[in-house]
C-alpha atoms as a PDB file:
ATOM      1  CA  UNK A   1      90.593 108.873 105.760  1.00  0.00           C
ATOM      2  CA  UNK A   2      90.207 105.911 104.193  1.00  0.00           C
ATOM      3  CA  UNK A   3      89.537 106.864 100.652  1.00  0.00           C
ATOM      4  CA  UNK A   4      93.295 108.378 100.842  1.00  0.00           C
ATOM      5  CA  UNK A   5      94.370 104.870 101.333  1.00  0.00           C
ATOM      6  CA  UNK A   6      92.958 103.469  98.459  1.00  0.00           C
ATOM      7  CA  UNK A   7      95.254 102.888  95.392  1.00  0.00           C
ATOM      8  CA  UNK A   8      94.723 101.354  91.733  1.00  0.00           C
ATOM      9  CA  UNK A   9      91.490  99.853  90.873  1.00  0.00           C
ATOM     10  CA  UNK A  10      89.999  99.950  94.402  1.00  0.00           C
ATOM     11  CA  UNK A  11      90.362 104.343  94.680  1.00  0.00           C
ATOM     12  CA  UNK A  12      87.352 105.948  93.330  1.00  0.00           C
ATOM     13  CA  UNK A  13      87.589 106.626  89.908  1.00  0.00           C
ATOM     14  CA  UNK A  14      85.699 110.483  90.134  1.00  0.00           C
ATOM     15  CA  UNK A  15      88.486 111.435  92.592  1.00  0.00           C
ATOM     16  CA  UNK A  16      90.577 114.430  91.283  1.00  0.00           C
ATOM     17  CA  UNK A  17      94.061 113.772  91.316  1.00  0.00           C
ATOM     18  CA  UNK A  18      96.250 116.852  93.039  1.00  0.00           C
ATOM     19  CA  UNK A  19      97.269 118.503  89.480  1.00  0.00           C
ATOM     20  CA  UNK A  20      94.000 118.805  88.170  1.00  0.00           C
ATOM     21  CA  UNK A  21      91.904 120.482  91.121  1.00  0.00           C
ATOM     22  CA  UNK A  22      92.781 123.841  90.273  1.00  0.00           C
ATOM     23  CA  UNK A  23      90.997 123.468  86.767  1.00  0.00           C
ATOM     24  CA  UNK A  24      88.598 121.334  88.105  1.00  0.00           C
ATOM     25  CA  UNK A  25      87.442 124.410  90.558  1.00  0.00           C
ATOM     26  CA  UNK A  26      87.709 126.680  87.625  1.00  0.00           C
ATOM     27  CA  UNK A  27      85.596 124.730  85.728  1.00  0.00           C
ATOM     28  CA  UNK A  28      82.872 124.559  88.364  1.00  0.00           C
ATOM     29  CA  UNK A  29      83.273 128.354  89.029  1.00  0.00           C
ATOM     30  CA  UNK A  30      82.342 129.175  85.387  1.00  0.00           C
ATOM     31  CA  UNK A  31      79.842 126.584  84.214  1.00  0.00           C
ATOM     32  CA  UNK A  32      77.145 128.976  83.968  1.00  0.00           C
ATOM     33  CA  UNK A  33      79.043 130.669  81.451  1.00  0.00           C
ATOM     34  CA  UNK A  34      80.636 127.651  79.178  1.00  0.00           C
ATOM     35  CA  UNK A  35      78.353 128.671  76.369  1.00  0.00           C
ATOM     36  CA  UNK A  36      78.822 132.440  76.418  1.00  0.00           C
ATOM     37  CA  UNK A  37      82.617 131.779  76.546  1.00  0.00           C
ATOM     38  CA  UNK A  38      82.189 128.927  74.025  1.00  0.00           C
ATOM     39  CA  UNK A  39      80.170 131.417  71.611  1.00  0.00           C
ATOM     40  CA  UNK A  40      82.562 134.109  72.323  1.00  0.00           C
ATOM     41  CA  UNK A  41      85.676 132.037  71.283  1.00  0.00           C
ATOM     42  CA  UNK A  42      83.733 130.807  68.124  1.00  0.00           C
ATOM     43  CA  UNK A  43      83.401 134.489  67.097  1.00  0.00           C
ATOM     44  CA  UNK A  44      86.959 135.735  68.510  1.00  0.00           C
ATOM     45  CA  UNK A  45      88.981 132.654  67.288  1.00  0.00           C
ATOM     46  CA  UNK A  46      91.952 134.961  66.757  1.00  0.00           C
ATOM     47  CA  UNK A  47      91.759 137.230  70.054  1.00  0.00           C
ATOM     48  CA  UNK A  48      92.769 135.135  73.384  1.00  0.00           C
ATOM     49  CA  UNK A  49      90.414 134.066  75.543  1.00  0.00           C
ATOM     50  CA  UNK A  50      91.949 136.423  78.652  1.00  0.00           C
ATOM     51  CA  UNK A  51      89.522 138.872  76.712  1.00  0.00           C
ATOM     52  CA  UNK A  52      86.259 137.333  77.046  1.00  0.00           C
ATOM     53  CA  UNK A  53      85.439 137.820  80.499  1.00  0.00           C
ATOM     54  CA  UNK A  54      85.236 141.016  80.057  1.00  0.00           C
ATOM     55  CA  UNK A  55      83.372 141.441  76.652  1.00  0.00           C
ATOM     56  CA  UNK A  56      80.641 139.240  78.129  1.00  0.00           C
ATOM     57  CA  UNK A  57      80.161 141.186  80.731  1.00  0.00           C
ATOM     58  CA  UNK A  58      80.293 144.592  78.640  1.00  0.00           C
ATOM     59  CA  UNK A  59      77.387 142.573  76.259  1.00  0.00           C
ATOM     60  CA  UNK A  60      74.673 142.551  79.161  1.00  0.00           C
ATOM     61  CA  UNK A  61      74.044 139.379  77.696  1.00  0.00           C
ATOM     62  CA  UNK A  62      74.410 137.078  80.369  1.00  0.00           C
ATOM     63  CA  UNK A  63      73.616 138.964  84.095  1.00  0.00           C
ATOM     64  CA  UNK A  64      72.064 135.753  85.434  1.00  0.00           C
ATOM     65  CA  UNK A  65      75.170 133.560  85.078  1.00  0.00           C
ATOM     66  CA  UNK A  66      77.653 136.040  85.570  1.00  0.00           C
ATOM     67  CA  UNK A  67      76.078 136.485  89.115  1.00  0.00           C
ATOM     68  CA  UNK A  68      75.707 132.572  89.423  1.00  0.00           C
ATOM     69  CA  UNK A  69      79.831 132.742  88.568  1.00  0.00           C
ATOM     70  CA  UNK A  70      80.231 135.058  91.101  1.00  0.00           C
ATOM     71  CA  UNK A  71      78.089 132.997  93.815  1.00  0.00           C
ATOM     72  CA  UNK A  72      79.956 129.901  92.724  1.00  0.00           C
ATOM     73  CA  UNK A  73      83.195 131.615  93.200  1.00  0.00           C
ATOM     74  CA  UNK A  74      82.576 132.896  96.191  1.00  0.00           C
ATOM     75  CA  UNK A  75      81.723 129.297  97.752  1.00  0.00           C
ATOM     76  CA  UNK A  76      84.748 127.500  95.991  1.00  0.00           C
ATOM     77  CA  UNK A  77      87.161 130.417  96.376  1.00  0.00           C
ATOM     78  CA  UNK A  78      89.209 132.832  94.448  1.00  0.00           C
ATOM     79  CA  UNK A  79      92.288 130.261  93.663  1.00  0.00           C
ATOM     80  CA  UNK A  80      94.738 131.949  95.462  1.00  0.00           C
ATOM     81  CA  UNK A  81      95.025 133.510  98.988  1.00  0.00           C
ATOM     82  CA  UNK A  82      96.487 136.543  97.953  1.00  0.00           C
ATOM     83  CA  UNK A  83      93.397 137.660  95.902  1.00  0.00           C
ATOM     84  CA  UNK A  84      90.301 138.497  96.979  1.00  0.00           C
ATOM     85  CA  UNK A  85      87.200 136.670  95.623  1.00  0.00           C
ATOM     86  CA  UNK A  86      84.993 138.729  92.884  1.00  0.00           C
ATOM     87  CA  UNK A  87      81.729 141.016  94.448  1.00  0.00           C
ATOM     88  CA  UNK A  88      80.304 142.599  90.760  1.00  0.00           C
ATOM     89  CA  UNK A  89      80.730 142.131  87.780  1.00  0.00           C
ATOM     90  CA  UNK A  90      84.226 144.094  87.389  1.00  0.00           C
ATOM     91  CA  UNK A  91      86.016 142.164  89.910  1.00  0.00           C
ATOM     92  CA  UNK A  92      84.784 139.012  88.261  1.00  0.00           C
ATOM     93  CA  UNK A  93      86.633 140.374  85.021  1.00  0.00           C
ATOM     94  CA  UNK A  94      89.846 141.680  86.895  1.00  0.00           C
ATOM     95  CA  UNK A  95      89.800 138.077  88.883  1.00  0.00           C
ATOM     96  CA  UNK A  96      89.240 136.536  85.249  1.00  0.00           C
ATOM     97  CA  UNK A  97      92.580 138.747  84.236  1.00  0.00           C
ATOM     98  CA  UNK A  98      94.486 137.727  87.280  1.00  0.00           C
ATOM     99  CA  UNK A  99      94.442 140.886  88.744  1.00  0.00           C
END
């Protein structure tokens, strides 16, 4: 295509470069919950944040954007071919965990 042939100033500047789609994907897949996981992280600053996931969904807090997450995800995918893509709310938090 022809925006593959651009380089320097003329290639589009909002184009991801190969190294950051992953974590642009991710962050698409969980903007409905950047401010629970924000929030959660301000009161957890000493627990990692591999433990969230699954605290916000234990809260009840947040049912409306977990299920958005889980809509997103299932449109952009689950990141890797060998895992299937989250259904509820418990496969959101094992997919969150890698599992």
């Amino acid at each position: 295509s022809q925006r593959k042939t651009l380089v320097g100033r003329e290639a589009p500047k909002s184009q991801l470069k190969e190294p950051y789609l992953a974590y642009g994907r991710l962050a698409l897949a969980i903007w409905p919950l950047r401010k629970a996981i924000r929030s959660w992280q301000i009161k957890n600053n000493t627990t990692h944040l591999r433990f969230s996931m699954g605290q916000i969904v234990k809260s009840g807090k947040h049912e409306n954007e977990i299920r958005q997450t889980i809509s997103r995800i299932s449109i952009l995918g689950s990141g890797s071919s060998l895992k299937n893509k989250p259904e509820n709310f418990d496969s959101l938090v094992d997919w969150w965990l890698g599992k």
